[in-house]
Protein backbone atom coordinates (compact mmCIF):
# COMPACT_ATOMS: atom_id res chain seq x y z
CA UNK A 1 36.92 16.76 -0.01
CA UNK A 2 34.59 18.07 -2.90
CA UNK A 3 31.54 16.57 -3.54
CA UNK A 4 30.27 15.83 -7.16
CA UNK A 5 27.20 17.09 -7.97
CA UNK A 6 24.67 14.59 -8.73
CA UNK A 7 21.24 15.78 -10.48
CA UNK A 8 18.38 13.04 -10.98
CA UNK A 9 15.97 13.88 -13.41
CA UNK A 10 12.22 11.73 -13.54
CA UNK A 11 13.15 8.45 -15.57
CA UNK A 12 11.65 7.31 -18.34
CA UNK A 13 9.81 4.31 -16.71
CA UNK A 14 7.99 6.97 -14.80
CA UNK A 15 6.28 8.51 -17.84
CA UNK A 16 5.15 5.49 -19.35
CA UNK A 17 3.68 4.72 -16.17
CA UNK A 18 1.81 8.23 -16.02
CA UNK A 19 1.06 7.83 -19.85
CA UNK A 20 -0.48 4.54 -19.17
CA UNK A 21 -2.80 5.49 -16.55
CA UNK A 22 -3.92 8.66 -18.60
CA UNK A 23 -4.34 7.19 -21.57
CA UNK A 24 -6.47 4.46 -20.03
CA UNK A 25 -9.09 7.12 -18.08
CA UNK A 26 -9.01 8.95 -21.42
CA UNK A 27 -10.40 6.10 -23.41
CA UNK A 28 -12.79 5.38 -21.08
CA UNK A 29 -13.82 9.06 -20.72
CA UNK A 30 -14.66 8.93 -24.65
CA UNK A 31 -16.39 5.60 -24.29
CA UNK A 32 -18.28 7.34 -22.01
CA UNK A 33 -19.11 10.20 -24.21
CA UNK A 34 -20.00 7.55 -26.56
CA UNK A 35 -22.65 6.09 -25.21
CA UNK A 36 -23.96 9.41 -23.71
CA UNK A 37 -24.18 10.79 -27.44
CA UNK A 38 -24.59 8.17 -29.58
CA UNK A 39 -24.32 4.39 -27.57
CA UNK A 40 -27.19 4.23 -25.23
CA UNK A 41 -29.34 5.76 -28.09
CA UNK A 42 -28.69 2.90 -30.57
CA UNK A 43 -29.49 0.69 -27.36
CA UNK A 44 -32.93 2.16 -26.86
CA UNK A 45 -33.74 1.93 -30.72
CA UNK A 46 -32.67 -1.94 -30.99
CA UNK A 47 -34.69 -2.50 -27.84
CA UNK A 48 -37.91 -0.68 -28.81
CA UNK A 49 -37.89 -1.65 -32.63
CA UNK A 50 -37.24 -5.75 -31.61
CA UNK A 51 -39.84 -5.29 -28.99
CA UNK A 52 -42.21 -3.18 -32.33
CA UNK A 53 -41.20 -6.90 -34.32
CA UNK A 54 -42.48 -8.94 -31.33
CA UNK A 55 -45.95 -7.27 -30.79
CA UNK A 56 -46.59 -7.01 -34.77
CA UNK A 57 -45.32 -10.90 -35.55
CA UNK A 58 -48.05 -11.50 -32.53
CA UNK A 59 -50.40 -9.76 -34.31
CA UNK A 60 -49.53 -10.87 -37.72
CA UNK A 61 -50.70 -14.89 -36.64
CA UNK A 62 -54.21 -13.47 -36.24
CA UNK A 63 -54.43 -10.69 -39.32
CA UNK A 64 -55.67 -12.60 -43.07
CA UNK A 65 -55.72 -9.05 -44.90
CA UNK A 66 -52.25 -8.73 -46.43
CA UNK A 67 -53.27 -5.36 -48.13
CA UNK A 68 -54.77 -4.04 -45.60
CA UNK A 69 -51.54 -4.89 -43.27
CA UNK A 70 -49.36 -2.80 -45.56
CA UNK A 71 -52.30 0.15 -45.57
CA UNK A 72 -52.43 -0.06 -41.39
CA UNK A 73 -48.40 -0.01 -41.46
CA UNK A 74 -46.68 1.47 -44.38
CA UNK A 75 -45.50 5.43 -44.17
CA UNK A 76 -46.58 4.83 -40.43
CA UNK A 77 -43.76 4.91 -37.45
CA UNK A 78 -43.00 1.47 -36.18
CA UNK A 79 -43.15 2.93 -32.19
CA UNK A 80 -44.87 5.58 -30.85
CA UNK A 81 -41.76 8.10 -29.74
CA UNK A 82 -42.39 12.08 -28.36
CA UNK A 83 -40.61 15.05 -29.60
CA UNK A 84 -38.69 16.44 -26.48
CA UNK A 85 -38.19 20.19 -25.74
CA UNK A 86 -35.27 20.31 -27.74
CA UNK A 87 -36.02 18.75 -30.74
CA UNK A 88 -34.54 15.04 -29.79
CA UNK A 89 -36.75 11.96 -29.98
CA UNK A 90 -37.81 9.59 -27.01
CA UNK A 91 -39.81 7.09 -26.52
CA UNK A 92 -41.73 7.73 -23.09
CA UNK A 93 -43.02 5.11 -20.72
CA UNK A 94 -44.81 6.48 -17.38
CA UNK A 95 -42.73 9.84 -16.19
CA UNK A 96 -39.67 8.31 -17.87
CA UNK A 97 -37.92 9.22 -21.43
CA UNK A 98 -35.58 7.00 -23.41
CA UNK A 99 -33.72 9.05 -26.29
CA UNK A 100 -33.49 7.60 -29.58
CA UNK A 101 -30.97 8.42 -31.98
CA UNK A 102 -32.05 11.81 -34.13
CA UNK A 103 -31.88 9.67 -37.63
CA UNK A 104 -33.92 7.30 -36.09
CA UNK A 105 -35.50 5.92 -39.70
CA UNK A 106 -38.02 3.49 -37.79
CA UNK A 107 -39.11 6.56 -35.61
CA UNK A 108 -40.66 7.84 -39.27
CA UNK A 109 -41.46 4.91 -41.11
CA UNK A 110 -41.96 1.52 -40.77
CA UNK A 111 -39.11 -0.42 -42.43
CA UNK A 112 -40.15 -2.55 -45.00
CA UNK A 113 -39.32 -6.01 -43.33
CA UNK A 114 -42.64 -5.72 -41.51
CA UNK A 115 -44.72 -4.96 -44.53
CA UNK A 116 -45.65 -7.84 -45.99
CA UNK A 117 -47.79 -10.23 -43.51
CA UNK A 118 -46.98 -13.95 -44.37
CA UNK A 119 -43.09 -12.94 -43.82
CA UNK A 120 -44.20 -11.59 -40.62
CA UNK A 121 -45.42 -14.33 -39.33
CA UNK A 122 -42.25 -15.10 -38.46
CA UNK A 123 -41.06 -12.36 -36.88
CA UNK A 124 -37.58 -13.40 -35.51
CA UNK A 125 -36.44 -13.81 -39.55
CA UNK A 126 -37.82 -10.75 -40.24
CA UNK A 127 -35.97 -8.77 -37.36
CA UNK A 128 -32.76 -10.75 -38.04
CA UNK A 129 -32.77 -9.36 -42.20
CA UNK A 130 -33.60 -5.81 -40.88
CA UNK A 131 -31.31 -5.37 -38.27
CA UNK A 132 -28.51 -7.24 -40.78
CA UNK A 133 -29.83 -4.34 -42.98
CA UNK A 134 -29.49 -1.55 -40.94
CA UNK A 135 -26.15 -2.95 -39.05
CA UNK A 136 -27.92 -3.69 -35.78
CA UNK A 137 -27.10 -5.96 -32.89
CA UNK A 138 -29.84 -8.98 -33.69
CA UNK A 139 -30.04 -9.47 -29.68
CA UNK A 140 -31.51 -6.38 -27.96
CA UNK A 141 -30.57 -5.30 -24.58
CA UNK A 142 -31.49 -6.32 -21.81
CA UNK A 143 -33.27 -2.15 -20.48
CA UNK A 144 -33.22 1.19 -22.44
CA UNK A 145 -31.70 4.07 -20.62
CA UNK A 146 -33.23 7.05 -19.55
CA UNK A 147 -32.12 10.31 -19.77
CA UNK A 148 -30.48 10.09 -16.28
CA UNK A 149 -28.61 7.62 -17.54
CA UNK A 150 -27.63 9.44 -20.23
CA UNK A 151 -26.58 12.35 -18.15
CA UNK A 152 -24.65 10.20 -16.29
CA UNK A 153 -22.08 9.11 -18.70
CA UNK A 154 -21.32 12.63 -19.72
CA UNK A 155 -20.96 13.18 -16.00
CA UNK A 156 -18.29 10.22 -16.20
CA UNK A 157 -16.87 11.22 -18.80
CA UNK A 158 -16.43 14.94 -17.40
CA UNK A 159 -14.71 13.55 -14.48
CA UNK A 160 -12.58 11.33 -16.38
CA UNK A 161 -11.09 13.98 -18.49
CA UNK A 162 -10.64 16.62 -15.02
CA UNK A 163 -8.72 13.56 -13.88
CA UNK A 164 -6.83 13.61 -17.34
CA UNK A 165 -6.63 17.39 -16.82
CA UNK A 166 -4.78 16.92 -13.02
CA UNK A 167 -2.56 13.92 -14.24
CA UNK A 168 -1.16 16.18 -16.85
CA UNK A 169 -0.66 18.56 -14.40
CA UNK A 170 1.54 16.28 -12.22
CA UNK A 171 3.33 14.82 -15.30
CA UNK A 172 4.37 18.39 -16.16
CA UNK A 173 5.43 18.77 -12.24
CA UNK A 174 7.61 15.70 -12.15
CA UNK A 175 9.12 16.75 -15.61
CA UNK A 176 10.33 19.50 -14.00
CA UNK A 177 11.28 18.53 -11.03
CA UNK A 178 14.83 16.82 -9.83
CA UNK A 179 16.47 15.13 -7.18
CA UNK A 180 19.60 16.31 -6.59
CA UNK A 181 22.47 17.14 -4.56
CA UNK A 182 25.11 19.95 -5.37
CA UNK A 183 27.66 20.39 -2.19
CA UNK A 184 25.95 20.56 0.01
CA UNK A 185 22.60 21.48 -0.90
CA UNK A 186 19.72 19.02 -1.57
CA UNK A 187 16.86 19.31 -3.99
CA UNK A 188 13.85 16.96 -3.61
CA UNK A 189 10.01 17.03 -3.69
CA UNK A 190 10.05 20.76 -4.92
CA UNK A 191 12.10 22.02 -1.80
CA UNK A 192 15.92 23.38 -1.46
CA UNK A 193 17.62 23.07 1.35
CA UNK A 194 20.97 22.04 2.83
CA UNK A 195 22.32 18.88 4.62
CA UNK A 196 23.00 20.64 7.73
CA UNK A 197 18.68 21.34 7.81
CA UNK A 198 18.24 17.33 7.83
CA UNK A 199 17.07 16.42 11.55
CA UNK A 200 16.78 12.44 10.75
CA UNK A 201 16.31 10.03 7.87
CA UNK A 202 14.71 7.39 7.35
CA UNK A 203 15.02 4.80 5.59
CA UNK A 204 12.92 2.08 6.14
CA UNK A 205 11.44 1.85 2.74
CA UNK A 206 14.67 2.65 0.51
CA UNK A 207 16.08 -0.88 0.17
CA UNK A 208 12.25 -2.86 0.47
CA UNK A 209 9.52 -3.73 -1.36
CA UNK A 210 8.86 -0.12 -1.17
CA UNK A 211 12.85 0.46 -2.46
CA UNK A 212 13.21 3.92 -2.98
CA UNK A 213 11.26 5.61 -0.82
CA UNK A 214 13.03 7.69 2.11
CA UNK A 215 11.44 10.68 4.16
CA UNK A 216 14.05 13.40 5.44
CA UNK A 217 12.90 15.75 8.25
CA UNK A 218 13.88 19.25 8.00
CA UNK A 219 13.12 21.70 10.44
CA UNK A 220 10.17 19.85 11.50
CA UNK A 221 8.95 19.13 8.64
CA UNK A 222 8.91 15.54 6.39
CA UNK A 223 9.91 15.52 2.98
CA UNK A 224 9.65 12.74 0.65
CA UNK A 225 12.32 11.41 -1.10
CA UNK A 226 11.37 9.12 -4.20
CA UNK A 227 14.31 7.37 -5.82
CA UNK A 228 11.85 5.19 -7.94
CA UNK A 229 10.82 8.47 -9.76
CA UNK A 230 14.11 10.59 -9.84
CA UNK A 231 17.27 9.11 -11.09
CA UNK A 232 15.53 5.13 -10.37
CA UNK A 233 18.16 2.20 -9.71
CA UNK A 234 19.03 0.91 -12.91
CA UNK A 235 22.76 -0.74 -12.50
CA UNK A 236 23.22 -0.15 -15.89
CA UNK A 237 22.97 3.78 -15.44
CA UNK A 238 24.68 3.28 -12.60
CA UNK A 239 21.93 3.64 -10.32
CA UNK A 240 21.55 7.32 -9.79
CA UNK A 241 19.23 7.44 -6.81
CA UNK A 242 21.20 5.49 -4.97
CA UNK A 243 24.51 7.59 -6.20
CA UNK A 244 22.69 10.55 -4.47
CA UNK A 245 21.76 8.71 -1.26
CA UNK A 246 25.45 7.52 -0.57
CA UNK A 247 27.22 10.99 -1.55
CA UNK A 248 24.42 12.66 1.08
CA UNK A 249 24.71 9.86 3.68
CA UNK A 250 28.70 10.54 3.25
CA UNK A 251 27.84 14.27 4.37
CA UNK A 252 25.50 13.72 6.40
CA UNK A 253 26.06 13.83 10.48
CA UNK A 254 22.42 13.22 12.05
CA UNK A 255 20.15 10.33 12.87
CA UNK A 256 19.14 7.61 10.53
CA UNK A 257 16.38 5.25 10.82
CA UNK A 258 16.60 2.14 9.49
CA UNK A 259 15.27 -1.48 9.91
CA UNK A 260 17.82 -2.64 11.99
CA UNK A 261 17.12 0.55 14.89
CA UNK A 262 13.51 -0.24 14.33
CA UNK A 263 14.08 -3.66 15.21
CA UNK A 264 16.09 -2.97 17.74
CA UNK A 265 14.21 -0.56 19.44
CA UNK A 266 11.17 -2.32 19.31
CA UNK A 267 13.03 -5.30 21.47
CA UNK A 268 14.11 -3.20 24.07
């Protein structure tokens, strides 16, 4: 009696599964980027230029000069910052340096929110209408990051898009891929080979939680069959993977291992 062929191509449920995933390390590999180019910079300037408000609204309760204020501060840099080797600004504290943004206006001149003493006296207002200004987070950090840090989340985000890089590579795989079963010769994880090559089967994990998993042996060697991924056990579709397991099983002349010999086995 002649055996259909039956071919079982990766279902769709198993690319939106894959697309998921990748799109979700994706986004967090360009978050990442982010803050290593542009994120952890805006950090450090909100926390050095609220800290810059602080220590000048302290000094502001004790200064009486309002002109001379303005003279001390005006066409002066709000921080002190140093000019790395190349070119990028940083503020340094001990051996450390904490990149600032390259347009970093406060780095050349003191905004004009600080300028004018009696205002300064109270600080806090003055910090809340200059970072509205400038589109600033009015609550600062709670530490700047270093360059390690930095070099960290491009690290991260390297990593994030190699793992992009491999998960395309095994979408393209599966995609290719088939499970399938023509006569008598059986297709699955990449590997051809005939029914007559199967040693045992097992299927422990076909009809579980686990349900479509089974592992054929074949000249030694296990191969993994996955259902879930190749033709899948929609009843509406007819479930395919299970299609192919019955025509092979109705072929097939060697052991099988299944919960029931397991269970039984295990008893004796």
């Amino acid at each position: 009696m002649s055996q259909q062929d039956i071919i079982c191509k990766a279902t769709v449920d198993t690319f939106v599964r894959f697309g998921i995933v990748l799109v979700a390390i994706f986004g967090f590999s360009l978050y990442f980027f982010y803050d290593g180019t542009i994120g952890y910079r805006q950090k450090n300037e909100v926390i050095y230029s609220y800290k810059a408000f602080a220590d000048l609204g302290a000094a502001a309760i004790k200064e009486t000069d309002s002109t001379a204020w303005r003279q001390r501060l005006e066409g002066k840099p709000l921080f002190r910052t140093s000019v790395r080797e190349d070119g990028s600004l940083a503020v340094q504290a001990g051996d450390a340096f904490y990149p600032l943004p390259e347009d970093c206006p406060v780095a050349k001149s003191s905004p004009e929110e600080v300028l004018d003493l009696e205002k300064m006296k109270s600080w806090a207002d003055c910090w809340q209408a200059y970072s509205g200004r400038m589109g600033l987070p009015v609550k600062p950090g709670e530490h700047p990051y270093d360059e390690g840090a930095i070099r960290e989340q491009w690290y991260m985000g390297i990593l994030g898009m190699l793992l992009v890089a491999v998960g395309l590579y095994f979408v393209i795989r599966t995609y290719g891929r088939e499970l399938s079963l023509r006569g008598d010769t059986v297709t699955a994880a990449g590997k051809q080979f005939r029914i007559a090559d199967i040693e045992s089967i097992d299927l422990r994990q076909w009809g579980t939680g686990f349900k479509g998993v089974a592992y054929f042996t074949v000249k030694g060697r296990k191969i993994k069959v996955d259902g879930m991924t190749y033709g899948g056990f929609n009843k509406e579709k007819g479930e395919p993977a299970e299609a192919f397991m019955q025509a092979l099983l109705a072929q097939y002349k060697g052991d099988i291992i299944e919960y029931e010999k397991a269970d039984t086995a295990s008893k004796s």
